[in-house]
PDB file of N, CA and C in Angstrom:
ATOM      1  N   UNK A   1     160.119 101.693  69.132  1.00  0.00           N
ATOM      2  CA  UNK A   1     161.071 101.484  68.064  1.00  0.00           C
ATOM      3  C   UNK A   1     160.675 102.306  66.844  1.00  0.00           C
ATOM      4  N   UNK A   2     161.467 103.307  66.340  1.00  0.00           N
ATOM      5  CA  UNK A   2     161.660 103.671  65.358  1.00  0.00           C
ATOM      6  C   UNK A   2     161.506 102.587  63.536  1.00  0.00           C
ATOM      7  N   UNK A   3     160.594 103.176  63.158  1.00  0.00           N
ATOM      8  CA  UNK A   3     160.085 102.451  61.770  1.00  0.00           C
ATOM      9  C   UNK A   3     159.996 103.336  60.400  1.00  0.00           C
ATOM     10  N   UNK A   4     160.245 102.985  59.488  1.00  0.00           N
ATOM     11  CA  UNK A   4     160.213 103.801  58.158  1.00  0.00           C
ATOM     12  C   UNK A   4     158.661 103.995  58.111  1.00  0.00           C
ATOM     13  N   UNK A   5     158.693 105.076  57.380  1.00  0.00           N
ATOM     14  CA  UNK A   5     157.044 105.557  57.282  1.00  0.00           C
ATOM     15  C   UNK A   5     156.769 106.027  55.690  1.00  0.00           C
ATOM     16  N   UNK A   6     156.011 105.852  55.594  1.00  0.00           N
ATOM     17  CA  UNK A   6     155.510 105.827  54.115  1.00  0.00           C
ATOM     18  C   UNK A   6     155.053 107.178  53.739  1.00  0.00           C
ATOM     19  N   UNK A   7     155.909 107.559  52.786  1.00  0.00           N
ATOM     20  CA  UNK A   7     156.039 108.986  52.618  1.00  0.00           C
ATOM     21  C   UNK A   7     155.490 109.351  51.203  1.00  0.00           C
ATOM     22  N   UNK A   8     154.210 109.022  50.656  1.00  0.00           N
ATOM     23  CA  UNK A   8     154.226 109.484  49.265  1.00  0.00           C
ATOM     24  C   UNK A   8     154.169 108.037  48.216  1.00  0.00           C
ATOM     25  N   UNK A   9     153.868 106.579  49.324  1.00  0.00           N
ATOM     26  CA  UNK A   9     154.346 105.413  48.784  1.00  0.00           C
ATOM     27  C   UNK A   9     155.748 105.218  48.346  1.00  0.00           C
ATOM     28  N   UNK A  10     156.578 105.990  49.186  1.00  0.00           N
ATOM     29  CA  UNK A  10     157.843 105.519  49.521  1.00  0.00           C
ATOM     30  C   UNK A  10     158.078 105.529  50.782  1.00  0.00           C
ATOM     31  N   UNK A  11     159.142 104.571  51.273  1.00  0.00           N
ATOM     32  CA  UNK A  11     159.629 104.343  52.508  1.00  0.00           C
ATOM     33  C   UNK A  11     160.722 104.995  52.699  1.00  0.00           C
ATOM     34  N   UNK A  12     160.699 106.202  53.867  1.00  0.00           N
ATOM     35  CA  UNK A  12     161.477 106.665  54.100  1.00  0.00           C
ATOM     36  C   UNK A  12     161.967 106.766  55.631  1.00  0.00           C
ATOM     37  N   UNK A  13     163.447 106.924  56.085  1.00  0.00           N
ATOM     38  CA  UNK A  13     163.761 106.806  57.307  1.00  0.00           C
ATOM     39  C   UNK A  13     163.316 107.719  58.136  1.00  0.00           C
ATOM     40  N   UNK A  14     162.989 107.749  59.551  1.00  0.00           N
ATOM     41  CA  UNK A  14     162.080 108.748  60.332  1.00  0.00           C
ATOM     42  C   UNK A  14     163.077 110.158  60.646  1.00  0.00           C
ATOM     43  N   UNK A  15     163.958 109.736  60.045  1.00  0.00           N
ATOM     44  CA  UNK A  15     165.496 110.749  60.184  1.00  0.00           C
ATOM     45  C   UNK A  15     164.950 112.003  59.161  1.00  0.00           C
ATOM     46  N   UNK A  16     164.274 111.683  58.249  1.00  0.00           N
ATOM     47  CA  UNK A  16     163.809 112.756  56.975  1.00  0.00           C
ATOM     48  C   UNK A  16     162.557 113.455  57.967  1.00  0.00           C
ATOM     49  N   UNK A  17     161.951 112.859  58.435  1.00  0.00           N
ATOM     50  CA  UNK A  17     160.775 113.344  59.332  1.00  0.00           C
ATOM     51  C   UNK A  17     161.107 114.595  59.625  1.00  0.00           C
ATOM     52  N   UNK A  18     162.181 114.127  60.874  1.00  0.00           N
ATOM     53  CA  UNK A  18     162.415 115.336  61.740  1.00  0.00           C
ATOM     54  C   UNK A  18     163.158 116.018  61.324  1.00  0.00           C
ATOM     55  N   UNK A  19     164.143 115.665  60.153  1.00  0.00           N
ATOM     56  CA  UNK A  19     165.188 116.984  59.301  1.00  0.00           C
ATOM     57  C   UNK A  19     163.630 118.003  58.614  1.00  0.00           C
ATOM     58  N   UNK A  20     162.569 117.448  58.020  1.00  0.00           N
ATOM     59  CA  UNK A  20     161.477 118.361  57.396  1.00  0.00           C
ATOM     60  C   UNK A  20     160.866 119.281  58.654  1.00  0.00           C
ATOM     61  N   UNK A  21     160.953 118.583  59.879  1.00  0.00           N
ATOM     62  CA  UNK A  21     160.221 119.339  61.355  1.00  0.00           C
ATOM     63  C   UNK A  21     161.212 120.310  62.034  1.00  0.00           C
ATOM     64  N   UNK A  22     162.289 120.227  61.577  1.00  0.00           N
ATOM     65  CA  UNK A  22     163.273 121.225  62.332  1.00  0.00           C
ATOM     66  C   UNK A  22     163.814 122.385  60.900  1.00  0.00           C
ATOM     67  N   UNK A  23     163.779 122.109  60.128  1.00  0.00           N
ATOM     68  CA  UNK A  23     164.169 122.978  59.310  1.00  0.00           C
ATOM     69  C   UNK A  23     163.385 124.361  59.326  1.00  0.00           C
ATOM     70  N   UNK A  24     161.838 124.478  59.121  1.00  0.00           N
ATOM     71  CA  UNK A  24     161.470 125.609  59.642  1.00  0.00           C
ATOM     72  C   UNK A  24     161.752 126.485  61.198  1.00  0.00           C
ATOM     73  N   UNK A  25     162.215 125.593  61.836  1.00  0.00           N
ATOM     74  CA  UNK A  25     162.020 126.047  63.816  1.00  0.00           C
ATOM     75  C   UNK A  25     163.800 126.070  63.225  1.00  0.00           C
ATOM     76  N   UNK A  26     164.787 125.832  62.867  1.00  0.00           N
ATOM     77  CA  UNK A  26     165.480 126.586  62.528  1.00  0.00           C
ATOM     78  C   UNK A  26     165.517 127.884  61.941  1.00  0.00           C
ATOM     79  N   UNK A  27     164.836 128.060  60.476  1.00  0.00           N
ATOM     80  CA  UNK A  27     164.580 129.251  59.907  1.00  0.00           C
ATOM     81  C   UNK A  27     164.537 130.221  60.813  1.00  0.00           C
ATOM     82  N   UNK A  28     163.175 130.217  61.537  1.00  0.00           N
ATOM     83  CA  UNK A  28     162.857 130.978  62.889  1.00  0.00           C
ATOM     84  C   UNK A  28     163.716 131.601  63.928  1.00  0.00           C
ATOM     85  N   UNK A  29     164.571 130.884  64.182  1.00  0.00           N
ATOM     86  CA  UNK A  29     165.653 130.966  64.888  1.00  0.00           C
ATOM     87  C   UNK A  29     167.064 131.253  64.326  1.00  0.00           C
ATOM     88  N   UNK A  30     167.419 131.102  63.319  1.00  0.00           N
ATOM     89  CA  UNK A  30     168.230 131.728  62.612  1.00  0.00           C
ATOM     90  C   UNK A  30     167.645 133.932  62.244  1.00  0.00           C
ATOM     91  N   UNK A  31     166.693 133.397  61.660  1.00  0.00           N
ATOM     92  CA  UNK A  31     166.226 134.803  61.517  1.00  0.00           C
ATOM     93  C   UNK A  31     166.146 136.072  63.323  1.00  0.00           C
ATOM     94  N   UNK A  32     165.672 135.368  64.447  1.00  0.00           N
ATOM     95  CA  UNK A  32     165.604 135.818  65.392  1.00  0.00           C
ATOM     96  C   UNK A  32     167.116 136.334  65.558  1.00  0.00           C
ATOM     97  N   UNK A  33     167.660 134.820  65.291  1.00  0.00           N
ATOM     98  CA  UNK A  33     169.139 135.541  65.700  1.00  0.00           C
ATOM     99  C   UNK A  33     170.187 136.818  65.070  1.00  0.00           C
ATOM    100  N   UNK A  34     169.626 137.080  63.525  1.00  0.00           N
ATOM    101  CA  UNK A  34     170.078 137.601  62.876  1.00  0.00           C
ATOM    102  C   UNK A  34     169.798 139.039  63.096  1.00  0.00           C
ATOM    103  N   UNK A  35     168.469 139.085  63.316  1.00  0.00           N
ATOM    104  CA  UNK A  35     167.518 140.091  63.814  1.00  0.00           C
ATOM    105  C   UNK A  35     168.158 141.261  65.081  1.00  0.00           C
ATOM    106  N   UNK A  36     168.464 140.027  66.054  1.00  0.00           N
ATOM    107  CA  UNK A  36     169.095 140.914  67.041  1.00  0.00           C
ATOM    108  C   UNK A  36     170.516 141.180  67.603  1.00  0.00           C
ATOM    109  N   UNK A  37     170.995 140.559  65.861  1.00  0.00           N
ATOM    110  CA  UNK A  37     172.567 141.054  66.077  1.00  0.00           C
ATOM    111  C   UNK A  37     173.629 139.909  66.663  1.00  0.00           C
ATOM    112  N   UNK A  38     173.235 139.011  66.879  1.00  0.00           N
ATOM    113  CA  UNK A  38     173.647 138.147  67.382  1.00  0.00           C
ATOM    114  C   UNK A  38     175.040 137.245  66.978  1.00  0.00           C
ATOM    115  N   UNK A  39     174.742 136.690  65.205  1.00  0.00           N
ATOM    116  CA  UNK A  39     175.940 136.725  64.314  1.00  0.00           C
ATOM    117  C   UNK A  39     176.674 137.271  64.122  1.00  0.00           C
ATOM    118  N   UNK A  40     176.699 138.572  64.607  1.00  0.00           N
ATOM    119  CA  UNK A  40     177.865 139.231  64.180  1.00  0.00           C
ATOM    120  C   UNK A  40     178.790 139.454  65.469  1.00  0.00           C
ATOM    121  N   UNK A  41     178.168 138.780  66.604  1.00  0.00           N
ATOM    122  CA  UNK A  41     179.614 138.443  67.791  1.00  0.00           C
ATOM    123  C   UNK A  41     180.312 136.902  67.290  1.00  0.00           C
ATOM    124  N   UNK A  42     179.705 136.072  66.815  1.00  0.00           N
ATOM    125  CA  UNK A  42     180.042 134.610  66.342  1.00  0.00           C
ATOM    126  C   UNK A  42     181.479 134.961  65.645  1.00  0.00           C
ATOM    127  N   UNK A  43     182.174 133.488  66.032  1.00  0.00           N
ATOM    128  CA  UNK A  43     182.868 133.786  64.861  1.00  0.00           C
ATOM    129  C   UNK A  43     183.304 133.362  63.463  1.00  0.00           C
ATOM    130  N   UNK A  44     182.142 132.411  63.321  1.00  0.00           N
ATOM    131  CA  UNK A  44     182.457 131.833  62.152  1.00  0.00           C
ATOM    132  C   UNK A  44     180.389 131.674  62.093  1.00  0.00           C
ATOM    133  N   UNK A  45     179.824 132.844  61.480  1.00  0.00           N
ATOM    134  CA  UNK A  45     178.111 132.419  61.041  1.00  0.00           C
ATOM    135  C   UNK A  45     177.985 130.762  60.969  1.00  0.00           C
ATOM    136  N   UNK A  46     178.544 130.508  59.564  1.00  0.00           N
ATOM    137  CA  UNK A  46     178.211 129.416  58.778  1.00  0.00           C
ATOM    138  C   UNK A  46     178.073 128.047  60.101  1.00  0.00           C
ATOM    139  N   UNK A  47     179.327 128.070  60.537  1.00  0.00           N
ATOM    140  CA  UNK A  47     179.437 126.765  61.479  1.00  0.00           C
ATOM    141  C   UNK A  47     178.580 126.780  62.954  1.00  0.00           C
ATOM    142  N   UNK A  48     178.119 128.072  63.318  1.00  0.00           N
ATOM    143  CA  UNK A  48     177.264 128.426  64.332  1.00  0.00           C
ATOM    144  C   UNK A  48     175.635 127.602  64.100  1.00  0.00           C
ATOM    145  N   UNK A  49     175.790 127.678  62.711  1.00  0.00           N
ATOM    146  CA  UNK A  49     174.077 127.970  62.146  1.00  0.00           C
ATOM    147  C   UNK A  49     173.942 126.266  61.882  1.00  0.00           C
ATOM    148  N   UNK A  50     175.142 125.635  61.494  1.00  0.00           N
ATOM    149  CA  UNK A  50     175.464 124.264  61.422  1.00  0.00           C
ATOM    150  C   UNK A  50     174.884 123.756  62.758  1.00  0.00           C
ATOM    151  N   UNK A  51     175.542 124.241  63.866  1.00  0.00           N
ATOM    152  CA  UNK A  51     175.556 123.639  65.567  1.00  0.00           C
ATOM    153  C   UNK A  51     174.365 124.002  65.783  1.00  0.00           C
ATOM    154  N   UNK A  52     173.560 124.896  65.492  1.00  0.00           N
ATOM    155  CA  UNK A  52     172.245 125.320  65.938  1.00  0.00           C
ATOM    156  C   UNK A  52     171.048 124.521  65.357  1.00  0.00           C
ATOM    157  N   UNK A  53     171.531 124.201  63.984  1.00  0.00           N
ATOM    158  CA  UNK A  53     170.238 123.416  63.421  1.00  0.00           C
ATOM    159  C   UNK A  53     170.659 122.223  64.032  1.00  0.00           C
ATOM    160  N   UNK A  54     171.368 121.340  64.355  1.00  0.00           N
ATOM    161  CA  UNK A  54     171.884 119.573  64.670  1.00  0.00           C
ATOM    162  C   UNK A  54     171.414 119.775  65.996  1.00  0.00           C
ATOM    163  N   UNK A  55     171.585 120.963  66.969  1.00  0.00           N
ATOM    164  CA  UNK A  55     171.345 120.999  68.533  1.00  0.00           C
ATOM    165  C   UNK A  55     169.517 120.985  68.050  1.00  0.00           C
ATOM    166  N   UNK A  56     168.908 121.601  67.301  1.00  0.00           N
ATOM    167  CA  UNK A  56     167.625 121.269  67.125  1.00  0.00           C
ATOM    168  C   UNK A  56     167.308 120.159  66.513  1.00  0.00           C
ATOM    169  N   UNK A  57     167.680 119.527  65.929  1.00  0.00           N
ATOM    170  CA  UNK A  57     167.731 118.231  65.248  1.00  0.00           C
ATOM    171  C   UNK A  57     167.533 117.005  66.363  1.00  0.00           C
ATOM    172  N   UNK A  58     168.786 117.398  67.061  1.00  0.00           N
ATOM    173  CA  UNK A  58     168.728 116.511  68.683  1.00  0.00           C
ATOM    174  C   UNK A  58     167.754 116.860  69.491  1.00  0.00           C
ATOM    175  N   UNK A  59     167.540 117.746  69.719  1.00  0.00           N
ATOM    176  CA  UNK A  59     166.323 118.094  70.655  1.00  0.00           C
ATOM    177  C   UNK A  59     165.005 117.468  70.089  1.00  0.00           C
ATOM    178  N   UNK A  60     164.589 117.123  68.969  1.00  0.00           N
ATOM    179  CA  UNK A  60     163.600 116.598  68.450  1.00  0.00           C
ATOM    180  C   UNK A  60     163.455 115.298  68.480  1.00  0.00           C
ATOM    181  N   UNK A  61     164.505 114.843  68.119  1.00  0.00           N
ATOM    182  CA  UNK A  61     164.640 113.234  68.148  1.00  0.00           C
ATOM    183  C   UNK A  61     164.187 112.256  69.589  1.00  0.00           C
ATOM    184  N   UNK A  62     164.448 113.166  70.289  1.00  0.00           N
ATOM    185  CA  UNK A  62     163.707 111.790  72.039  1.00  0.00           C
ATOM    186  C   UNK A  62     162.489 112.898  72.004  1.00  0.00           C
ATOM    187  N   UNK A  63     161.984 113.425  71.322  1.00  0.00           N
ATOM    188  CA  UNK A  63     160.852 113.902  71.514  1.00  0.00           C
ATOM    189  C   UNK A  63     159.588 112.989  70.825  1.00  0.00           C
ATOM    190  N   UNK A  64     159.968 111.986  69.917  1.00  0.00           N
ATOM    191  CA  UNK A  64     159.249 111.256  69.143  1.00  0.00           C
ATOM    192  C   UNK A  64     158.421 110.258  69.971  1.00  0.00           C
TER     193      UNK A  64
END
């Protein structure tokens, strides 16, 4: 079971955890993608980069 964790002597939801653990392994992957041209077959960047960070977001979460 999922529990708030004490972040600084605040309690925070384990949801902040993994948004702080995926935000870099996004970066990474945004940049890779940018790198090799990839965005510019997409057709809308912004909402791609949306689906890519939440699909990593999910992937983290049953990883706990």
């Amino acid at each position: 079971m999922l529990k708030e964790v004490n972040l600084g002597g605040a309690y925070v939801a384990p949801i902040v955890l993994y948004l702080l653990l995926a935000t870099p392994i996004f970066l990474v992957c945004r940049w890779g993608l940018a790198r090799l041209g990839v965005l510019a077959f997409v057709w809308h960047p912004a909402l791609f980069e949306i689906a890519l960070f939440g699909v990593i977001l999910a992937a983290l979460v049953p990883l706990s």
